[in-house]
N, C-alpha and C. Protein backbone atom coordinates (compact mmCIF):
# COMPACT_ATOMS: atom_id res chain seq x y z
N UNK A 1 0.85 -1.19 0.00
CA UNK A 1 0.00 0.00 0.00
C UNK A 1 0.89 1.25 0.00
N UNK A 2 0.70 1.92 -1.00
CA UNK A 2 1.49 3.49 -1.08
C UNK A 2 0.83 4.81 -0.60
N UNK A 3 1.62 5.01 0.42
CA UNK A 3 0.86 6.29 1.21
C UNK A 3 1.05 7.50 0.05
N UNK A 4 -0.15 8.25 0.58
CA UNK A 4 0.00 9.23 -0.25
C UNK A 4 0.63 10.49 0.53
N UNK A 5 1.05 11.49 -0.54
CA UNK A 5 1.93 13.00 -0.19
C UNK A 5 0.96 12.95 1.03
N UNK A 6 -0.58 13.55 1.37
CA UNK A 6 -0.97 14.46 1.95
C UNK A 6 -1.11 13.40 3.43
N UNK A 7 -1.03 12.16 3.30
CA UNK A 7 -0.73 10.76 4.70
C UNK A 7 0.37 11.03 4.92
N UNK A 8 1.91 11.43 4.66
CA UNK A 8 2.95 11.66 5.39
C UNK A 8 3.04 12.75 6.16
N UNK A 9 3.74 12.29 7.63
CA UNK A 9 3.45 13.41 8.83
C UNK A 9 4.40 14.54 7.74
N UNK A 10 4.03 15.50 8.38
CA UNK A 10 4.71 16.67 8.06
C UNK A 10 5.81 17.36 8.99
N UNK A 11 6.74 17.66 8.53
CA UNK A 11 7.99 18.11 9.11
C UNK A 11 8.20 19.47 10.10
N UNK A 12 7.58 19.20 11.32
CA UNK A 12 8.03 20.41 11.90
C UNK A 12 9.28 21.58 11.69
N UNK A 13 8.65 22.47 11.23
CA UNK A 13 9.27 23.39 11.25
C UNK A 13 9.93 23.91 12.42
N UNK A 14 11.34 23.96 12.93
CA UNK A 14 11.88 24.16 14.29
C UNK A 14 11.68 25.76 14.35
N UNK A 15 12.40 26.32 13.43
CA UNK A 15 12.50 27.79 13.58
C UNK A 15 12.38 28.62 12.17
N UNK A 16 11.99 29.77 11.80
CA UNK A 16 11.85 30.54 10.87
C UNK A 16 12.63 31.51 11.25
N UNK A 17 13.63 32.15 9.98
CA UNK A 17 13.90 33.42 10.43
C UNK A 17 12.67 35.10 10.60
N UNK A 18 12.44 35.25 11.48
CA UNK A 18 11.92 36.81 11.06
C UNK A 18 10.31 36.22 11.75
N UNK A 19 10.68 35.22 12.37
CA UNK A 19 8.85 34.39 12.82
C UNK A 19 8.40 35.49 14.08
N UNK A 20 7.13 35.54 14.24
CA UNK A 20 6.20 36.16 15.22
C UNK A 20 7.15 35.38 16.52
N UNK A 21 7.58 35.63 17.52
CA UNK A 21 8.07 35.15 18.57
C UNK A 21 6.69 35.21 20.11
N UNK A 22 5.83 36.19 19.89
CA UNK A 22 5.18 36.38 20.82
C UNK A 22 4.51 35.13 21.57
N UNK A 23 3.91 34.31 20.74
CA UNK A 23 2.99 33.18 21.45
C UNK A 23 4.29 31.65 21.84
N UNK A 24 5.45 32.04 21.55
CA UNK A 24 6.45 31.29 22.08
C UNK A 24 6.83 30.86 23.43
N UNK A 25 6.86 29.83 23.60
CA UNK A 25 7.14 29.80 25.08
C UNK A 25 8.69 30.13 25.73
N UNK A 26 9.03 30.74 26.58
CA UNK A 26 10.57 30.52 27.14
C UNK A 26 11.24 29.53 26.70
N UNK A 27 10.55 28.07 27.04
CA UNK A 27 11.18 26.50 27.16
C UNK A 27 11.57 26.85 25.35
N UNK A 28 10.33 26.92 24.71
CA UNK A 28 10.66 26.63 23.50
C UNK A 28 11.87 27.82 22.86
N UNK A 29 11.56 29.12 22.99
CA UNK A 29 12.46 29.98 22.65
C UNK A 29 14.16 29.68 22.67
N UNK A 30 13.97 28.76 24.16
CA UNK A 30 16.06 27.98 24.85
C UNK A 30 16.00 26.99 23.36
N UNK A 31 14.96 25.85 23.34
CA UNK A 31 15.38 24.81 22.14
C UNK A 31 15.72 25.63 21.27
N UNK A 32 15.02 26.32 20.97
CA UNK A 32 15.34 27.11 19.12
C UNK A 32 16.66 27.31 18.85
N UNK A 33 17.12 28.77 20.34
CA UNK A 33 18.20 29.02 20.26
C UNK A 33 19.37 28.02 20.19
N UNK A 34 19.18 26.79 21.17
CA UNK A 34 19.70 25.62 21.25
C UNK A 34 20.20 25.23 19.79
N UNK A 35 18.92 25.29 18.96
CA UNK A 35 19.23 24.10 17.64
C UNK A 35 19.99 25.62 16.57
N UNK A 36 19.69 26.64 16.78
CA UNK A 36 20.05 27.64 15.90
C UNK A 36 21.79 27.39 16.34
N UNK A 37 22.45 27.65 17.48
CA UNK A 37 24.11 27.45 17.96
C UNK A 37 23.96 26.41 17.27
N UNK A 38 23.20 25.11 17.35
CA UNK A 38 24.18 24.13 16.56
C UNK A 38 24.49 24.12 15.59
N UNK A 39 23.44 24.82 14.40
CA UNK A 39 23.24 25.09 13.14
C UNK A 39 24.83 25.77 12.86
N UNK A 40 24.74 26.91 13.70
CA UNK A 40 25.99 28.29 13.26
C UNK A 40 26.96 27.18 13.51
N UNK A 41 27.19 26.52 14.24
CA UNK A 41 28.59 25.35 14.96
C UNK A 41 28.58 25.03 13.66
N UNK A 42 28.02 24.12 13.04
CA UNK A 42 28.09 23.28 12.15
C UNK A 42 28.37 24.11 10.42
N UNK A 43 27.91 25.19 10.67
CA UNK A 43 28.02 26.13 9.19
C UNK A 43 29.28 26.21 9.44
N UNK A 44 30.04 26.96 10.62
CA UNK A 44 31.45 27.63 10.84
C UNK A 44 32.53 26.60 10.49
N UNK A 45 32.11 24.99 10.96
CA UNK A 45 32.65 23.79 10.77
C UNK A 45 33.26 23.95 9.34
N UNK A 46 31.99 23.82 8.33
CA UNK A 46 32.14 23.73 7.30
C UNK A 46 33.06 24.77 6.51
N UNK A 47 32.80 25.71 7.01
CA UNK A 47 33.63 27.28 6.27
C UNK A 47 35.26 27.12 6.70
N UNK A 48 35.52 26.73 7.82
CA UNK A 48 36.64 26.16 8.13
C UNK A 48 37.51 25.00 7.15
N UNK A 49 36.81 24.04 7.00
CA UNK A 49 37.09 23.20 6.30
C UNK A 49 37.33 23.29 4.78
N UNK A 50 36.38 24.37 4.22
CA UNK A 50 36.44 25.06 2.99
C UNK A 50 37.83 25.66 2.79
N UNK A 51 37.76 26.84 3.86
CA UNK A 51 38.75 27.68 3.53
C UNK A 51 40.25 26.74 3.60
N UNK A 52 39.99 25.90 4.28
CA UNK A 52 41.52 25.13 3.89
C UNK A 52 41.49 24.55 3.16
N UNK A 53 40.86 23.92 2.95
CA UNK A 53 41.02 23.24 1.30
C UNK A 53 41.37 23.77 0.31
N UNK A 54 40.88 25.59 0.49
CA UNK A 54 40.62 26.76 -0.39
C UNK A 54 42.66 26.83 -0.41
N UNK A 55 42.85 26.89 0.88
CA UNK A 55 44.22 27.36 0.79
C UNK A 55 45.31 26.51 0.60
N UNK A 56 45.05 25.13 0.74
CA UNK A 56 45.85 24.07 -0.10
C UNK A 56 45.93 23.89 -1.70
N UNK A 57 44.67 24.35 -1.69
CA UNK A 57 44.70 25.02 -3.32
C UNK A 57 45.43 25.77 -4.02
N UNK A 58 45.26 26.91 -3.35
CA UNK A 58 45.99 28.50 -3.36
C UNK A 58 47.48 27.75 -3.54
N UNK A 59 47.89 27.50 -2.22
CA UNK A 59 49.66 26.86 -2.35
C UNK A 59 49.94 25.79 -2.96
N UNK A 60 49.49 25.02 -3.98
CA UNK A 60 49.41 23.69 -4.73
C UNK A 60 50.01 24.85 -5.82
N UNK A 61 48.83 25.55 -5.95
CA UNK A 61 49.00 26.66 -7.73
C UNK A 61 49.62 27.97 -7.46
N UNK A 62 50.31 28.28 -6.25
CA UNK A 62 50.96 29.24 -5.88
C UNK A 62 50.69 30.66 -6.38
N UNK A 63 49.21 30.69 -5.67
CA UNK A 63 48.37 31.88 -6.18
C UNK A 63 48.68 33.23 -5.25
């Protein structure tokens, strides 16, 4: 049996940028912020990892 699109749960949305904050709770406002640091952790991770690669590059072709 093949579920259909509109039978699969739907994906909570954790956070929006620019969202109404008012009807938010405290508790929930800490998770957000919570999952937003991990988000930035994990972007900065990546930009890190970029930029060296970027610069093993650079000194490979002695730019």
């Amino acid at each position: 049996m093949k579920l259909e699109d509109d039978d699969r749960p739907k994906k909570k949305i954790a956070h929006e940028i620019g969202a109404d904050l008012s009807l938010i709770s405290v508790e929930e406002l800490r998770e957000r912020v919570a999952l937003l640091q991990e988000e930035i952790a994990r972007l900065e991770a990546d930009m890190t990892k970029k930029q060296a690669s970027k610069s093993a590059a650079d000194a490979f072709f002695k730019r």
